[in-house]
N, C-alpha and C. Protein backbone atom coordinates (compact mmCIF):
# COMPACT_ATOMS: atom_id res chain seq x y z
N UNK A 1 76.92 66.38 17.32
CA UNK A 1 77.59 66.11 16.07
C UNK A 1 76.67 65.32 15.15
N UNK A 2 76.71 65.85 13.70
CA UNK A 2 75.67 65.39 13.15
C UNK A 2 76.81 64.24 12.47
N UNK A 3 76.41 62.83 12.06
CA UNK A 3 76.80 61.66 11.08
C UNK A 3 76.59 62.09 9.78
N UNK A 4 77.10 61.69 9.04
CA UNK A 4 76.94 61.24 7.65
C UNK A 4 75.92 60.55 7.75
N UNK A 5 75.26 60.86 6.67
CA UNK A 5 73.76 59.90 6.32
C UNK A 5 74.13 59.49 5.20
N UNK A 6 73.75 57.90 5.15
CA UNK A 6 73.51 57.15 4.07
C UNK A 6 72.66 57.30 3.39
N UNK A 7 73.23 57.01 1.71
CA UNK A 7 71.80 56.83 0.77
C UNK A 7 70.88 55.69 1.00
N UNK A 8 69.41 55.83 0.94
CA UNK A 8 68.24 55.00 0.92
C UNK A 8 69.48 53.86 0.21
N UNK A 9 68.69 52.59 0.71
CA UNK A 9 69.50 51.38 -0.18
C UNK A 9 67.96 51.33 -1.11
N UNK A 10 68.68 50.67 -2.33
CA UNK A 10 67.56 50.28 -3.33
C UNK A 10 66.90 49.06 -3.11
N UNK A 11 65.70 49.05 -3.63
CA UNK A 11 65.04 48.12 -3.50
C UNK A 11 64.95 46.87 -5.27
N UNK A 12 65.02 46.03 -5.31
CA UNK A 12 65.16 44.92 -6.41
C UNK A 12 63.50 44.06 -6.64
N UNK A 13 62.82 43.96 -5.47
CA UNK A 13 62.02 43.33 -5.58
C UNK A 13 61.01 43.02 -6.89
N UNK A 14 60.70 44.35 -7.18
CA UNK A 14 59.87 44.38 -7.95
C UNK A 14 60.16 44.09 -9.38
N UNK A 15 61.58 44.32 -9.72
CA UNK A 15 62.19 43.86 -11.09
C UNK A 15 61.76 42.29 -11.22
N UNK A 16 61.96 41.65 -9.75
CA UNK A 16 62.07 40.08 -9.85
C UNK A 16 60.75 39.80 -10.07
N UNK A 17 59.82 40.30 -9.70
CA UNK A 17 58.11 40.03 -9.55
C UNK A 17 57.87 40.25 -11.63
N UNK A 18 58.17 41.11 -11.71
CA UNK A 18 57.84 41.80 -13.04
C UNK A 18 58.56 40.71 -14.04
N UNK A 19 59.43 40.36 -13.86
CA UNK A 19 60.80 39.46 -15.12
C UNK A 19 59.73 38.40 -14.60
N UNK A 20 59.41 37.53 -13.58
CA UNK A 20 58.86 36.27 -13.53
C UNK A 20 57.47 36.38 -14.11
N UNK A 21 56.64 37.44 -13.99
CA UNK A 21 55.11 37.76 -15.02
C UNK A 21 55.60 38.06 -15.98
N UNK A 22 56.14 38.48 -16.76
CA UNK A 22 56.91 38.61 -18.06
C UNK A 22 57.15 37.63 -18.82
N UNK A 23 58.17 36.55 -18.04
CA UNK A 23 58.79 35.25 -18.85
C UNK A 23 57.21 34.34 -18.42
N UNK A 24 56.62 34.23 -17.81
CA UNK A 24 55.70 33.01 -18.35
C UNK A 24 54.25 34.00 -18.95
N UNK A 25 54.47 34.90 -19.20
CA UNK A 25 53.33 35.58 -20.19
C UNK A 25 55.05 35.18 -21.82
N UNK A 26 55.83 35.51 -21.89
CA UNK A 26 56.09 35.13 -23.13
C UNK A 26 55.73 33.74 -23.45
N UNK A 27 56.52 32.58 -22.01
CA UNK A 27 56.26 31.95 -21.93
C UNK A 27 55.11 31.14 -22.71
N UNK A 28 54.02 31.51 -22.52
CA UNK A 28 52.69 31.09 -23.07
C UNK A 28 52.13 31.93 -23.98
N UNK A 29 53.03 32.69 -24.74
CA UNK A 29 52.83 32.81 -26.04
C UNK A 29 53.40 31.92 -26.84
N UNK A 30 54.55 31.61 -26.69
CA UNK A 30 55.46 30.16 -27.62
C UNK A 30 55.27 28.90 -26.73
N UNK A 31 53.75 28.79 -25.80
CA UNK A 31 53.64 27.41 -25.49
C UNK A 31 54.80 26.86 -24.94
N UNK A 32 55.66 27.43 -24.15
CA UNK A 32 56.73 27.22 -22.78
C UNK A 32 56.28 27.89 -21.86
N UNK A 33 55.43 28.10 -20.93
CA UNK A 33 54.73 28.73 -19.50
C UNK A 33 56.22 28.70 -18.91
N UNK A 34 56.79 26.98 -18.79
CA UNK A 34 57.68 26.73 -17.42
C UNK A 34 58.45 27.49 -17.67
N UNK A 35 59.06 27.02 -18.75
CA UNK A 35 60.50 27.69 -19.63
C UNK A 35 60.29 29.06 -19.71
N UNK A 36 59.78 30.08 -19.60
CA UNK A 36 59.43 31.03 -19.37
C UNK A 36 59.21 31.78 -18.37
N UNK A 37 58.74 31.14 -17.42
CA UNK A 37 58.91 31.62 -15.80
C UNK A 37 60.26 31.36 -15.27
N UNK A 38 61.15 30.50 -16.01
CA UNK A 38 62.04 29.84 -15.42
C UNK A 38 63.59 30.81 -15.68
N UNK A 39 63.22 31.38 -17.15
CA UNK A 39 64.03 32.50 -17.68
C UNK A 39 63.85 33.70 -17.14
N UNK A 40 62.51 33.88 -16.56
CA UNK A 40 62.31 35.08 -16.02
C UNK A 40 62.73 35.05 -14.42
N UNK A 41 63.28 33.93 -13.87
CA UNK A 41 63.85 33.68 -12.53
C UNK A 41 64.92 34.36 -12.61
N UNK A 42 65.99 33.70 -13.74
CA UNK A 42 67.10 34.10 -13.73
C UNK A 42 67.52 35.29 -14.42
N UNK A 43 66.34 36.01 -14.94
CA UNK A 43 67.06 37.41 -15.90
C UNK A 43 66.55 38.01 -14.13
N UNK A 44 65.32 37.82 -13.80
CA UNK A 44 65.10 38.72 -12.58
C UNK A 44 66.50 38.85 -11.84
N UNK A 45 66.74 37.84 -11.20
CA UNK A 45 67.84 37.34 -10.12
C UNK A 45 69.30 38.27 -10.56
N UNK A 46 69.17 37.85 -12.02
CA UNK A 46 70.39 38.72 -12.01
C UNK A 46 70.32 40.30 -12.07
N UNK A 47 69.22 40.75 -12.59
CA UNK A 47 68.91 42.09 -12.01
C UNK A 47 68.92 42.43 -10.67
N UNK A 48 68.63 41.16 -9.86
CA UNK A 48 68.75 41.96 -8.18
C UNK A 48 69.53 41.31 -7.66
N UNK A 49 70.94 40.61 -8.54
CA UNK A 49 72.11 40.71 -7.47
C UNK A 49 72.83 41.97 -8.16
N UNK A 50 72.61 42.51 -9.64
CA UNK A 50 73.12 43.92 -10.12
C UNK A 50 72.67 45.08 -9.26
N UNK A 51 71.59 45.37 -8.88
CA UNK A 51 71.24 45.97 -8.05
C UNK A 51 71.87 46.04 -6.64
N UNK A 52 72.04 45.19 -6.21
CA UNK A 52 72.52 44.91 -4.64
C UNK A 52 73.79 45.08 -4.90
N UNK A 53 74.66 44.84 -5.89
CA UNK A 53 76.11 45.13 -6.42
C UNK A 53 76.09 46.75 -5.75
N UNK A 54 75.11 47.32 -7.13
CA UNK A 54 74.93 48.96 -7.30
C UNK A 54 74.94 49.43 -5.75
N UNK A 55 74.07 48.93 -4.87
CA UNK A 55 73.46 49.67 -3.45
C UNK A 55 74.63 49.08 -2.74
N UNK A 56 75.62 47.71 -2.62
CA UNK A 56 76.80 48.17 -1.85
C UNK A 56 77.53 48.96 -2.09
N UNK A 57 77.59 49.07 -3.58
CA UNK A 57 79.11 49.78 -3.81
C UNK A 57 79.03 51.33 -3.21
N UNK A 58 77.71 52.01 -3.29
CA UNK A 58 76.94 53.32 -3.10
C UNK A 58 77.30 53.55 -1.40
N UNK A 59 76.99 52.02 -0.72
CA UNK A 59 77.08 52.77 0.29
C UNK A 59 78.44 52.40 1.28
N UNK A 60 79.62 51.85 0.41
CA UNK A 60 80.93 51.74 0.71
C UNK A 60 81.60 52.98 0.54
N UNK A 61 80.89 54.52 -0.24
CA UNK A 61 81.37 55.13 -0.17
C UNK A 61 81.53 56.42 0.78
């Protein structure tokens, strides 16, 4: 008997890597590096708990 196969779960990582080089490259264009890495923590973060939202709900079904 063959199972149901699940979809691949998604991966988030790289959004978070990318938003944190992002916010302290804006960062240190308006002379805020921190403040900028620090925004790019939390826009990342919330992209990869949206993500992880997306990949449970996918595979509750």
């Amino acid at each position: 008997m063959n199972r149901p196969s699940k979809p691949a779960p998604i991966a988030g990582g790289a959004l978070l890597a990318l938003s944190l080089i992002l916010g302290a490259i804006i960062g240190v264009r308006y002379g805020q590096a921190s403040l900028g890495f620090v925004i790019g923590l939390g826009v990342g973060t919330a992209l990869v708990l949206l993500i992880a939202l997306v990949d449970w709900l996918r595979a509750r079904r």
